[in-house]
PDB file of N, CA and C in Angstrom:
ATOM      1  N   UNK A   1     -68.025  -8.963 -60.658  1.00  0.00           N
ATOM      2  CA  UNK A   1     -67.572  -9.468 -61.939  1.00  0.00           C
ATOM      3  C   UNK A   1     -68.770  -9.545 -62.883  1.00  0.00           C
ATOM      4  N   UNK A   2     -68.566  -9.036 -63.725  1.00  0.00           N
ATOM      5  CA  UNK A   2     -69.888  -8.865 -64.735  1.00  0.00           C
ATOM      6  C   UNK A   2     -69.725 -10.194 -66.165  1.00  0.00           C
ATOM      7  N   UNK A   3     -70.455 -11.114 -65.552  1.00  0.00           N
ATOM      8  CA  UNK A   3     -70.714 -12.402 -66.470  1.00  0.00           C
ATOM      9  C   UNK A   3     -71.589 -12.017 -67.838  1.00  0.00           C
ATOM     10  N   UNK A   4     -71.764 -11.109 -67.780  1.00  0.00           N
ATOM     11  CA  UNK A   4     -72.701 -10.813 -69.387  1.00  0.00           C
ATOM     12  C   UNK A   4     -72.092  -9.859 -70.460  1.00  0.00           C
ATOM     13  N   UNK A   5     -71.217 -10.764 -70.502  1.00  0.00           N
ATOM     14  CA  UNK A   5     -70.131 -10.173 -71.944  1.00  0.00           C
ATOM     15  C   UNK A   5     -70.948 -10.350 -72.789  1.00  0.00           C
ATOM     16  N   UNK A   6     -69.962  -9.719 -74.310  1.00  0.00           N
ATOM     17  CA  UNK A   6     -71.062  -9.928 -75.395  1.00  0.00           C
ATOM     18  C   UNK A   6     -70.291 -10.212 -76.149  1.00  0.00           C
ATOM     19  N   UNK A   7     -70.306 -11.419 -76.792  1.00  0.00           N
ATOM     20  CA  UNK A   7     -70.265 -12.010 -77.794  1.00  0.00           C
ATOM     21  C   UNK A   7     -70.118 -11.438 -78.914  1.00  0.00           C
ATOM     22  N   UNK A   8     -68.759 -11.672 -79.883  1.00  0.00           N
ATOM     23  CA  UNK A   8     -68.949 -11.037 -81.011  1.00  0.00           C
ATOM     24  C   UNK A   8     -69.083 -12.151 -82.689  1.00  0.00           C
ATOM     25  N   UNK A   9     -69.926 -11.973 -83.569  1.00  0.00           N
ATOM     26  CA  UNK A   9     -70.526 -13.357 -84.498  1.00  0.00           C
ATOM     27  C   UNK A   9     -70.396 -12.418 -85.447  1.00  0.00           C
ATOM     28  N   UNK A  10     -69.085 -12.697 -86.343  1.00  0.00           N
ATOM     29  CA  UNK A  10     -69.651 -11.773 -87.618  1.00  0.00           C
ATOM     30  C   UNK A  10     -70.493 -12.655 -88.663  1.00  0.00           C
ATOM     31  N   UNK A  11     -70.823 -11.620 -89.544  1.00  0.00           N
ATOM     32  CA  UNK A  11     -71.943 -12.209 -90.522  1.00  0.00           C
ATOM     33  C   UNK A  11     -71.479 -12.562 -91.735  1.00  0.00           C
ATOM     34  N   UNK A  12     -70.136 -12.639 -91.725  1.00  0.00           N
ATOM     35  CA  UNK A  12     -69.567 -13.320 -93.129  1.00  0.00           C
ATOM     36  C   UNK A  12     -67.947 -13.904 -92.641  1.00  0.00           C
ATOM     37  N   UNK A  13     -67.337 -14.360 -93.829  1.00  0.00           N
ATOM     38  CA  UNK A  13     -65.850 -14.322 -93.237  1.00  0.00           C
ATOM     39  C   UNK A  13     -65.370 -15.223 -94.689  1.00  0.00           C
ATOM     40  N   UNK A  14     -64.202 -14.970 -94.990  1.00  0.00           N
ATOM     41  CA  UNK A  14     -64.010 -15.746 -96.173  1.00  0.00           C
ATOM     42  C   UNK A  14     -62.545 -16.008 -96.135  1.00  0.00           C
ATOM     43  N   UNK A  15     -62.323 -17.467 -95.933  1.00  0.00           N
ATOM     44  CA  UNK A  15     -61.788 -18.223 -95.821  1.00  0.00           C
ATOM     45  C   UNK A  15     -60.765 -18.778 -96.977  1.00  0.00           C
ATOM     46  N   UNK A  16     -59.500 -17.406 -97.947  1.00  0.00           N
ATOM     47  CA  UNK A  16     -59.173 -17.621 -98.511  1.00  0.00           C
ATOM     48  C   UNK A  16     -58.173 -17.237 -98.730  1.00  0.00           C
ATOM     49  N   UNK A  17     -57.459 -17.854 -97.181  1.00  0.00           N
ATOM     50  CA  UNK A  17     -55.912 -17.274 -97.422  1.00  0.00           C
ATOM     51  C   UNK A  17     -54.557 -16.256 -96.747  1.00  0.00           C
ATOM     52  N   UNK A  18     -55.815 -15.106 -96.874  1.00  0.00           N
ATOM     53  CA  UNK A  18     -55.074 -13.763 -96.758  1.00  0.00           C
ATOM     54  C   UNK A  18     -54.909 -13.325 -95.426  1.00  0.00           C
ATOM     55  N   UNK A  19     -55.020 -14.279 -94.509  1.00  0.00           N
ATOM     56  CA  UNK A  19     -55.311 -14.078 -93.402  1.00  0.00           C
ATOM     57  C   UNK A  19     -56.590 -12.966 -92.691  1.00  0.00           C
ATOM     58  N   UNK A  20     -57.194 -12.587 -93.390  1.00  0.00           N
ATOM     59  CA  UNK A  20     -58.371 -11.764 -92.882  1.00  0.00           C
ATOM     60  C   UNK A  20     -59.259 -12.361 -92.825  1.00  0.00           C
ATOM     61  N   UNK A  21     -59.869 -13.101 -91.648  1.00  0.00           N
ATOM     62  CA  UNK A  21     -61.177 -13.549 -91.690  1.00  0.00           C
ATOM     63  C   UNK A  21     -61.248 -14.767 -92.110  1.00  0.00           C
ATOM     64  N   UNK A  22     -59.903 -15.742 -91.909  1.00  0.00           N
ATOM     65  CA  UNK A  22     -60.072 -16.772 -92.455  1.00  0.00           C
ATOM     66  C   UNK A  22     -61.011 -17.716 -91.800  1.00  0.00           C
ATOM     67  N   UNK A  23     -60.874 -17.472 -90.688  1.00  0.00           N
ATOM     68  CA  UNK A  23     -61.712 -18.473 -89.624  1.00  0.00           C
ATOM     69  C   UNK A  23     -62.842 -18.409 -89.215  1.00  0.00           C
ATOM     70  N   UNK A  24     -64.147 -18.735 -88.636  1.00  0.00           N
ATOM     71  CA  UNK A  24     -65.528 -18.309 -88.197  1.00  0.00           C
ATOM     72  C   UNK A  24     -65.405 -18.490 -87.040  1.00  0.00           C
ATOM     73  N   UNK A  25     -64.969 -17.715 -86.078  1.00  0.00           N
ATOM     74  CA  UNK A  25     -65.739 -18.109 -84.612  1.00  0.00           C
ATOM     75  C   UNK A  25     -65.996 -17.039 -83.980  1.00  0.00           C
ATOM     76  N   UNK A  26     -66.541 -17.796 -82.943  1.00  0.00           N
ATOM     77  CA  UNK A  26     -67.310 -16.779 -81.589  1.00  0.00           C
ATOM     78  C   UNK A  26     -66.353 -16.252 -81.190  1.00  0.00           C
ATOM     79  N   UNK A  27     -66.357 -14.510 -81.044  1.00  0.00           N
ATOM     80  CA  UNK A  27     -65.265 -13.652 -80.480  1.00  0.00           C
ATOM     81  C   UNK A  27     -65.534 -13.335 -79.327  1.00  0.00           C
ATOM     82  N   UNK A  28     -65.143 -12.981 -78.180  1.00  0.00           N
ATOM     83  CA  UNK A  28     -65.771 -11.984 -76.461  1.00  0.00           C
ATOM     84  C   UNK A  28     -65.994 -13.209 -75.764  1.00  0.00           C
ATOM     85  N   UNK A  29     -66.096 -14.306 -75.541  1.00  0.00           N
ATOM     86  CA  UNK A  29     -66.609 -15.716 -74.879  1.00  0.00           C
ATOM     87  C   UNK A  29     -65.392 -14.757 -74.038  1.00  0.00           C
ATOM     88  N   UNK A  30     -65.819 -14.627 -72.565  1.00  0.00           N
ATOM     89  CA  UNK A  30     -64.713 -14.801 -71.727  1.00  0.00           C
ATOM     90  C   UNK A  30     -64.963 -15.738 -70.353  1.00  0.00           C
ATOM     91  N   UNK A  31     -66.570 -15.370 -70.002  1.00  0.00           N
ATOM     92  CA  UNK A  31     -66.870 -16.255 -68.959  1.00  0.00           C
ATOM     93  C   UNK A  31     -67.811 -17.199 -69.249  1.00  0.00           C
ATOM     94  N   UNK A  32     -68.419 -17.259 -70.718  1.00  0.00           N
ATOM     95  CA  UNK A  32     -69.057 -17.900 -71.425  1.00  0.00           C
ATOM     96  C   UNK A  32     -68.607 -19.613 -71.131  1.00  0.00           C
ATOM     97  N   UNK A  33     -69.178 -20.677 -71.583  1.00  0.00           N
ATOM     98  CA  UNK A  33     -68.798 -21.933 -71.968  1.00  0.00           C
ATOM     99  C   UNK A  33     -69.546 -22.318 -73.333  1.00  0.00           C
ATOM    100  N   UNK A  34     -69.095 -22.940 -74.488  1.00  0.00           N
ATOM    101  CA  UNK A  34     -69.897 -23.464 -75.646  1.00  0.00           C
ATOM    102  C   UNK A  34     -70.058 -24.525 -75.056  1.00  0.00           C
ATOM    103  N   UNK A  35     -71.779 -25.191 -75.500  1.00  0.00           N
ATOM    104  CA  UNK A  35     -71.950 -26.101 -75.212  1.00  0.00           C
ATOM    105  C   UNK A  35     -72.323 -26.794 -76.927  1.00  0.00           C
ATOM    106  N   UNK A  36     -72.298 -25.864 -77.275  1.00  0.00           N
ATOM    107  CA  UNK A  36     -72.718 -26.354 -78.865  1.00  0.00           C
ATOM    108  C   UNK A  36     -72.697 -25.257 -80.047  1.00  0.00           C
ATOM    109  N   UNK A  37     -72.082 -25.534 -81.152  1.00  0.00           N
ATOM    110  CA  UNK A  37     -71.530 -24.574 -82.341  1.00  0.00           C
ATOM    111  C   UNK A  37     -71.331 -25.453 -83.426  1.00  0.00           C
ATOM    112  N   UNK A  38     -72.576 -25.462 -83.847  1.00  0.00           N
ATOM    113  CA  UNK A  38     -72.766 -26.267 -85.335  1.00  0.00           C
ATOM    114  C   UNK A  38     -73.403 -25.316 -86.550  1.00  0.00           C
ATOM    115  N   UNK A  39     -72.608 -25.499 -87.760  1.00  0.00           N
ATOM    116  CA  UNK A  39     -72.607 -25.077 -88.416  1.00  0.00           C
ATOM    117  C   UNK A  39     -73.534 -26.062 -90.019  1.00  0.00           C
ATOM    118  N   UNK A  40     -74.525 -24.998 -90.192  1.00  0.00           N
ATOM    119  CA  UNK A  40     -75.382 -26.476 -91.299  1.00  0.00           C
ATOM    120  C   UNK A  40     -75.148 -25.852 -92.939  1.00  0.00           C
ATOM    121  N   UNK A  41     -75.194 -26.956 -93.811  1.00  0.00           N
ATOM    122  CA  UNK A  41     -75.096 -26.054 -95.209  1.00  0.00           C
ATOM    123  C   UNK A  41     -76.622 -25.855 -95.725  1.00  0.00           C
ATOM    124  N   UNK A  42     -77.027 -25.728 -96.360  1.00  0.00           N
ATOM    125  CA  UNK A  42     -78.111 -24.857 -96.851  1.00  0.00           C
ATOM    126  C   UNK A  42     -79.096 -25.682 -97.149  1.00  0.00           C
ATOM    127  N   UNK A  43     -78.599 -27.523 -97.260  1.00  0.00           N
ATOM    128  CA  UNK A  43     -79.288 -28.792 -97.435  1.00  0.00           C
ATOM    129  C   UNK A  43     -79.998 -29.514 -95.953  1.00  0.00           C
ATOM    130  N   UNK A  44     -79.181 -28.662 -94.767  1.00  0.00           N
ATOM    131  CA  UNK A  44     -79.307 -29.042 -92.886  1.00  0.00           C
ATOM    132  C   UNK A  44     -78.653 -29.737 -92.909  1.00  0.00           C
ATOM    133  N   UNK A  45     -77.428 -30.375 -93.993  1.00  0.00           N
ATOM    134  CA  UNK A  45     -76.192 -31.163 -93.408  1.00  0.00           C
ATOM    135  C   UNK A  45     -75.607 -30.637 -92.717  1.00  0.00           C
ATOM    136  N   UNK A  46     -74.774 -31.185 -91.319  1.00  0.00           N
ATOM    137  CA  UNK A  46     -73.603 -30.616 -90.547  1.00  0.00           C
ATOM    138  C   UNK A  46     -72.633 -30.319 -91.112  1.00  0.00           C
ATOM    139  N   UNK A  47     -71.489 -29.051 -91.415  1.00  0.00           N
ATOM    140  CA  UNK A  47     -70.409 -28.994 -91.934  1.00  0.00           C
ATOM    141  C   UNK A  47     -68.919 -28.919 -91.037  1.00  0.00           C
ATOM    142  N   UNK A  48     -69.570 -28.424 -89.790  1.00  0.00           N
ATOM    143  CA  UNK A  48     -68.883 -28.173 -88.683  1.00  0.00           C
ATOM    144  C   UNK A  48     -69.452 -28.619 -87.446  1.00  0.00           C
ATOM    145  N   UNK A  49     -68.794 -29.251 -86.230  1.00  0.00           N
ATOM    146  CA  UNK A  49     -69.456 -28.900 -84.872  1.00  0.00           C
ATOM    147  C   UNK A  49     -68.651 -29.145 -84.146  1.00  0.00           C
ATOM    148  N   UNK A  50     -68.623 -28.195 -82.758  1.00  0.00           N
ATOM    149  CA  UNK A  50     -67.711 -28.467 -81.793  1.00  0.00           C
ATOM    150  C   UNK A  50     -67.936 -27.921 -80.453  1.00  0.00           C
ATOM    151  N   UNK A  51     -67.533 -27.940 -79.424  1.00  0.00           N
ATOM    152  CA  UNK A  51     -67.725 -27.971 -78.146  1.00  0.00           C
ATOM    153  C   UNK A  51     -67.054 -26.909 -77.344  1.00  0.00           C
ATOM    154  N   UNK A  52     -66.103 -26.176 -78.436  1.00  0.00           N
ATOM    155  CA  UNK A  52     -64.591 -25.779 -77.634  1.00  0.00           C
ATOM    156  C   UNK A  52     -64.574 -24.475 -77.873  1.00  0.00           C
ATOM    157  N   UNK A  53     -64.446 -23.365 -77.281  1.00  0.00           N
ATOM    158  CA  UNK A  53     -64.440 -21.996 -76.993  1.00  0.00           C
ATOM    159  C   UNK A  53     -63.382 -21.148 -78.451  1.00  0.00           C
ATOM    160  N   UNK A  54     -62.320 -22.130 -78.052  1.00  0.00           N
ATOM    161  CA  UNK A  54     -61.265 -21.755 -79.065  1.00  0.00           C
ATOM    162  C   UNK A  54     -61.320 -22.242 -80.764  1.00  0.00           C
ATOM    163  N   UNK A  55     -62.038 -23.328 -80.664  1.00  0.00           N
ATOM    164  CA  UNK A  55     -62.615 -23.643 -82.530  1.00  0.00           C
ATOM    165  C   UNK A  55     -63.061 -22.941 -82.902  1.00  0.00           C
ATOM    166  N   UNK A  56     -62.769 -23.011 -84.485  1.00  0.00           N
ATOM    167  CA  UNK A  56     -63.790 -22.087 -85.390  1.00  0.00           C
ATOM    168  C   UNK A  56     -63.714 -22.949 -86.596  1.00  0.00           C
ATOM    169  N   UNK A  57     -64.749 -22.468 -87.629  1.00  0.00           N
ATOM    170  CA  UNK A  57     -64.653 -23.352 -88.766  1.00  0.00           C
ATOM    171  C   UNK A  57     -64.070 -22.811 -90.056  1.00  0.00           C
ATOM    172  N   UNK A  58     -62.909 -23.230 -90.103  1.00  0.00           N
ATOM    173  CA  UNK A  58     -62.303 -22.815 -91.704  1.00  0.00           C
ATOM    174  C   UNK A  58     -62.654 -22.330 -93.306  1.00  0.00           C
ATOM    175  N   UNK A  59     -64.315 -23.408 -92.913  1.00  0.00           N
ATOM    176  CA  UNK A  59     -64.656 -23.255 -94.225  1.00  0.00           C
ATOM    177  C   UNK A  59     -64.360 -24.462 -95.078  1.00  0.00           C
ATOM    178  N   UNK A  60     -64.003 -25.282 -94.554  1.00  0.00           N
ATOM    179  CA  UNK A  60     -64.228 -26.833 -95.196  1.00  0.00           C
ATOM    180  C   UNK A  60     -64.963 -27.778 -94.019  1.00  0.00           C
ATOM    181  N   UNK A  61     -64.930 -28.905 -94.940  1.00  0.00           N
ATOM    182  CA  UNK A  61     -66.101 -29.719 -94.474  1.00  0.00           C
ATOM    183  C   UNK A  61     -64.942 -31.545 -94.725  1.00  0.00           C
ATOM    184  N   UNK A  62     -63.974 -32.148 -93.836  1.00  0.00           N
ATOM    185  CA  UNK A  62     -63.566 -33.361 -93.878  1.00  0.00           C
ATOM    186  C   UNK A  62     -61.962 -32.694 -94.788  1.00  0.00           C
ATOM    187  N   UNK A  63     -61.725 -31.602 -94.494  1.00  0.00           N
ATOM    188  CA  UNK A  63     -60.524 -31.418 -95.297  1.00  0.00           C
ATOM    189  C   UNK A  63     -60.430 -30.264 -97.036  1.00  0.00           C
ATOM    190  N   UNK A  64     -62.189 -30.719 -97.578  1.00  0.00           N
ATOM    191  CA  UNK A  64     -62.088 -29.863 -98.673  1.00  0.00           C
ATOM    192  C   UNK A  64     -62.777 -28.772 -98.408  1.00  0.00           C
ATOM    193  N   UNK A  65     -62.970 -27.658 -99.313  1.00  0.00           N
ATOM    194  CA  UNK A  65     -63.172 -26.553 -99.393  1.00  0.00           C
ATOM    195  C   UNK A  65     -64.810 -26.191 -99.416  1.00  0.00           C
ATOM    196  N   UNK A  66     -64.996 -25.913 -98.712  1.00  0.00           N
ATOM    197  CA  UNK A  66     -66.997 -26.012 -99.104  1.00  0.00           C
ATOM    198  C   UNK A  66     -67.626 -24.991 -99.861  1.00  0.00           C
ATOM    199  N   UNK A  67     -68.233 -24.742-100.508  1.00  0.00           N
ATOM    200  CA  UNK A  67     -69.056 -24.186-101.626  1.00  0.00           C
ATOM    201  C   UNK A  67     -69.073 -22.528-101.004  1.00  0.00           C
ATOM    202  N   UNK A  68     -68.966 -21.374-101.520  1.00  0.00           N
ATOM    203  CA  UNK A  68     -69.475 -20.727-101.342  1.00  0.00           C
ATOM    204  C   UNK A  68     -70.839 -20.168-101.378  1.00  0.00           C
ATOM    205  N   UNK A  69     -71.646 -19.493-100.508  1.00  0.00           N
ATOM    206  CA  UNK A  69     -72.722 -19.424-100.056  1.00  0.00           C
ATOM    207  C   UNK A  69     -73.305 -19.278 -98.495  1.00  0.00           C
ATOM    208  N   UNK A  70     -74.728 -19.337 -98.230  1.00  0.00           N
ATOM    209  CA  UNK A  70     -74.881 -19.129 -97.076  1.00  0.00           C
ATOM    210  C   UNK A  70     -74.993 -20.366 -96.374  1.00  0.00           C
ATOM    211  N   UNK A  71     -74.566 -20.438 -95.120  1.00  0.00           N
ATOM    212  CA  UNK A  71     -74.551 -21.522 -94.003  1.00  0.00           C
ATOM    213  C   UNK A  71     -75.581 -21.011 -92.696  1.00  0.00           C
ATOM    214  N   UNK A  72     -76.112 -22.091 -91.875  1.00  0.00           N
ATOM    215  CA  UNK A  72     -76.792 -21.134 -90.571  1.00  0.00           C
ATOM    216  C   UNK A  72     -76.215 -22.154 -89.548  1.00  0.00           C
ATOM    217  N   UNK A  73     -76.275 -21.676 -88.729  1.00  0.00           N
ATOM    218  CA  UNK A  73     -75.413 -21.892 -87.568  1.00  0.00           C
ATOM    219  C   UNK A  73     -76.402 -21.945 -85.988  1.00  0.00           C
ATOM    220  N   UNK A  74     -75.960 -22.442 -85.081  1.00  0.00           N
ATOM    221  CA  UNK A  74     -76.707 -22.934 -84.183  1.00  0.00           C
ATOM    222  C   UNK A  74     -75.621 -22.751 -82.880  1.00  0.00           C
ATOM    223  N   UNK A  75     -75.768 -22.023 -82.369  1.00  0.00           N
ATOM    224  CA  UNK A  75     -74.588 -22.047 -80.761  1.00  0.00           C
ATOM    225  C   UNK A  75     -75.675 -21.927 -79.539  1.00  0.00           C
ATOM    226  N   UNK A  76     -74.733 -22.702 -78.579  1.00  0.00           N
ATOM    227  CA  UNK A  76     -75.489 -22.629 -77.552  1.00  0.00           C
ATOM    228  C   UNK A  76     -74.713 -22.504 -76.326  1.00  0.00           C
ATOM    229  N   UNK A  77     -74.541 -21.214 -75.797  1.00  0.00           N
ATOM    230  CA  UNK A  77     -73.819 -21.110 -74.688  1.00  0.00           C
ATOM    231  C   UNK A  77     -74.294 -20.952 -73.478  1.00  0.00           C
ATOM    232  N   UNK A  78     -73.326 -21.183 -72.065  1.00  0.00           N
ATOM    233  CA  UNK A  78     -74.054 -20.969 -70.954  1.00  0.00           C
ATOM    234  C   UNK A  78     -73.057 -20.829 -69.857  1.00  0.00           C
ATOM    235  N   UNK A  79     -73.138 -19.697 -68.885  1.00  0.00           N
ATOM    236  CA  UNK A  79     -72.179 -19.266 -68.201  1.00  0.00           C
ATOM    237  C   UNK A  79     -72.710 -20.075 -66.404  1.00  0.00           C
ATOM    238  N   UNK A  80     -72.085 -19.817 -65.850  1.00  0.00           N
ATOM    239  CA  UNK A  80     -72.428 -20.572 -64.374  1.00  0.00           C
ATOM    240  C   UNK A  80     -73.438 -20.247 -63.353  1.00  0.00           C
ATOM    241  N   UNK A  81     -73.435 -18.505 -64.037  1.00  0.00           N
ATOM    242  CA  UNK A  81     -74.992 -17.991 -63.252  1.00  0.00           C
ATOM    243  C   UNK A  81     -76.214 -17.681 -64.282  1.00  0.00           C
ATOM    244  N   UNK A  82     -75.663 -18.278 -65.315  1.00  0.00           N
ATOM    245  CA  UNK A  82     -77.117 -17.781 -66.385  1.00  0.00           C
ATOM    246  C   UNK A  82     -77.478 -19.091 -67.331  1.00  0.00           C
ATOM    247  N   UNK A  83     -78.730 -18.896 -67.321  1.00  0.00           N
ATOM    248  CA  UNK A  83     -78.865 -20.364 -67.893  1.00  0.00           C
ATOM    249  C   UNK A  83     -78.949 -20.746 -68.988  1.00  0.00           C
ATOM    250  N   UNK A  84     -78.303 -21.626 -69.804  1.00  0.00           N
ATOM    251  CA  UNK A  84     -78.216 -21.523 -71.292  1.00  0.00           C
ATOM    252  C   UNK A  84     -78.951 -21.492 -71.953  1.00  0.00           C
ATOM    253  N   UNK A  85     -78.519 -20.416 -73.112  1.00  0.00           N
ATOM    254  CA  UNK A  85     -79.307 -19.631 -74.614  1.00  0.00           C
ATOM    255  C   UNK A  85     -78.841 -20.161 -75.983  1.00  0.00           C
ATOM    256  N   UNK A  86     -79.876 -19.828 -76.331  1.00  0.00           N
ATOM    257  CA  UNK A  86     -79.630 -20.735 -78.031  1.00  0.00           C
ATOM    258  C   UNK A  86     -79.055 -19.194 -79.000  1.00  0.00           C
ATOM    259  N   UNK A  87     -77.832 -19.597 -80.114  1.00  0.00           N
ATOM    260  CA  UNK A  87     -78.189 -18.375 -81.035  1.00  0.00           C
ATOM    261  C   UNK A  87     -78.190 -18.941 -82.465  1.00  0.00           C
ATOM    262  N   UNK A  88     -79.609 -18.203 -83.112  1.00  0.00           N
ATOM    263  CA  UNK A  88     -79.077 -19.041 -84.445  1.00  0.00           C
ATOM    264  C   UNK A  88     -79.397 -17.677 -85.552  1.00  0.00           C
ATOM    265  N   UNK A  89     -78.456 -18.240 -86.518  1.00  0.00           N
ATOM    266  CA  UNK A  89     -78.319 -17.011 -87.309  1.00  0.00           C
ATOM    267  C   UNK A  89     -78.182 -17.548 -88.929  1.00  0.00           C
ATOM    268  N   UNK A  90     -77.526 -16.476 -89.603  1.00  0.00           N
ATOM    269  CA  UNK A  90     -77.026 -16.814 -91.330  1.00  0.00           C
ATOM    270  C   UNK A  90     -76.002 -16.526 -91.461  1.00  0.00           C
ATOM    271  N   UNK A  91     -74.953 -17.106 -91.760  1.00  0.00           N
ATOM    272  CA  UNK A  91     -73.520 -17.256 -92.017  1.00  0.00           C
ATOM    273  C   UNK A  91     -73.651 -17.003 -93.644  1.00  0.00           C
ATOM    274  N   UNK A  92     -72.714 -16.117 -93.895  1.00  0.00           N
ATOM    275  CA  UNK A  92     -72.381 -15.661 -95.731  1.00  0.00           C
ATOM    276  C   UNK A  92     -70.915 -16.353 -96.073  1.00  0.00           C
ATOM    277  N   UNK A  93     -70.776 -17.271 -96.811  1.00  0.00           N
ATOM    278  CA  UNK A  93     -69.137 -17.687 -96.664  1.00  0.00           C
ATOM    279  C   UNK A  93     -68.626 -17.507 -98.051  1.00  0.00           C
ATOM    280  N   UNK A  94     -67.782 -16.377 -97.949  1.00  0.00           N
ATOM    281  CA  UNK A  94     -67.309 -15.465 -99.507  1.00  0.00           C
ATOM    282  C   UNK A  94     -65.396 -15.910 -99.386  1.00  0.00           C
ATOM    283  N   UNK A  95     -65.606 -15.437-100.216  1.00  0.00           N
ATOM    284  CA  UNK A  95     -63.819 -15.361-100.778  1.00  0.00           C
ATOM    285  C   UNK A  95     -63.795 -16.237-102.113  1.00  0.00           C
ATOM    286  N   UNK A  96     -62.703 -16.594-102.493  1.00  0.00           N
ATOM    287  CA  UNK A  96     -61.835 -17.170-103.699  1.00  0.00           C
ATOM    288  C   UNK A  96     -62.306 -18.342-103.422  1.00  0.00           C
ATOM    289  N   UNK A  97     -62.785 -19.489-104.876  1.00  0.00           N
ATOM    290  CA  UNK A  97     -63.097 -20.545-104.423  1.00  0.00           C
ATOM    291  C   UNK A  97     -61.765 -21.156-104.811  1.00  0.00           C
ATOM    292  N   UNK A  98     -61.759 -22.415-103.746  1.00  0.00           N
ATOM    293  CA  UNK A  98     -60.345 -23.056-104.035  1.00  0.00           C
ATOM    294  C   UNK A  98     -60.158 -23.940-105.114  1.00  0.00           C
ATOM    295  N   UNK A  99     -59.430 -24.368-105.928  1.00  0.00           N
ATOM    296  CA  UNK A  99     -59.458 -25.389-106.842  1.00  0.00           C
ATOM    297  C   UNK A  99     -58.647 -26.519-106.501  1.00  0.00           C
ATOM    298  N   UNK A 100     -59.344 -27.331-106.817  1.00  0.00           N
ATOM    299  CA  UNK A 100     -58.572 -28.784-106.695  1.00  0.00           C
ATOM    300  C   UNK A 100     -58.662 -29.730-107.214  1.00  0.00           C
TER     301      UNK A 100
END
């Protein structure tokens, strides 16, 4: 059984609607576990974080709509024979801004 899947992280996603890309998450996790998937805004506030394979972040932050722009992100996964890795990257978060 080959434990070194690969992970798929796209580099943008915009969260406005149309169903394409509304959501941000980690794609390919199959034998993976998250132990951590936090998402920061551009100030190192938290906008997102969670624990769970199947979360992703919408693109709001407590219900509203968060700013478009870049976010960086912090995951940390770890499978049962490999020992956990950090990934951190730049998140682009585009689409329609919402009004409210």
């Amino acid at each position: 059984m080959d434990y070194n899947t690969h992970e798929r992280i796209p580099s943008a996603f915009s969260p406005n609607g149309d169903g394409l890309n509304d959501v941000f998450r980690i794609e390919g996790i199959t034998y993976q576990v998250i132990k951590k998937f936090v998402i920061y805004n551009k100030f190192g506030q938290i906008v997102f974080s969670t624990y769970n394979n199947n979360n992703g972040w919408d693109g709001t932050q407590n219900g509203k709509p968060c700013d478009m722009g870049t976010y960086y992100y912090l995951i940390k996964v770890a499978c049962r024979t490999v020992a956990a890795r950090h990934i951190k990257e730049i998140l682009h978060r585009s689409g329609m801004q919402h009004q409210g």
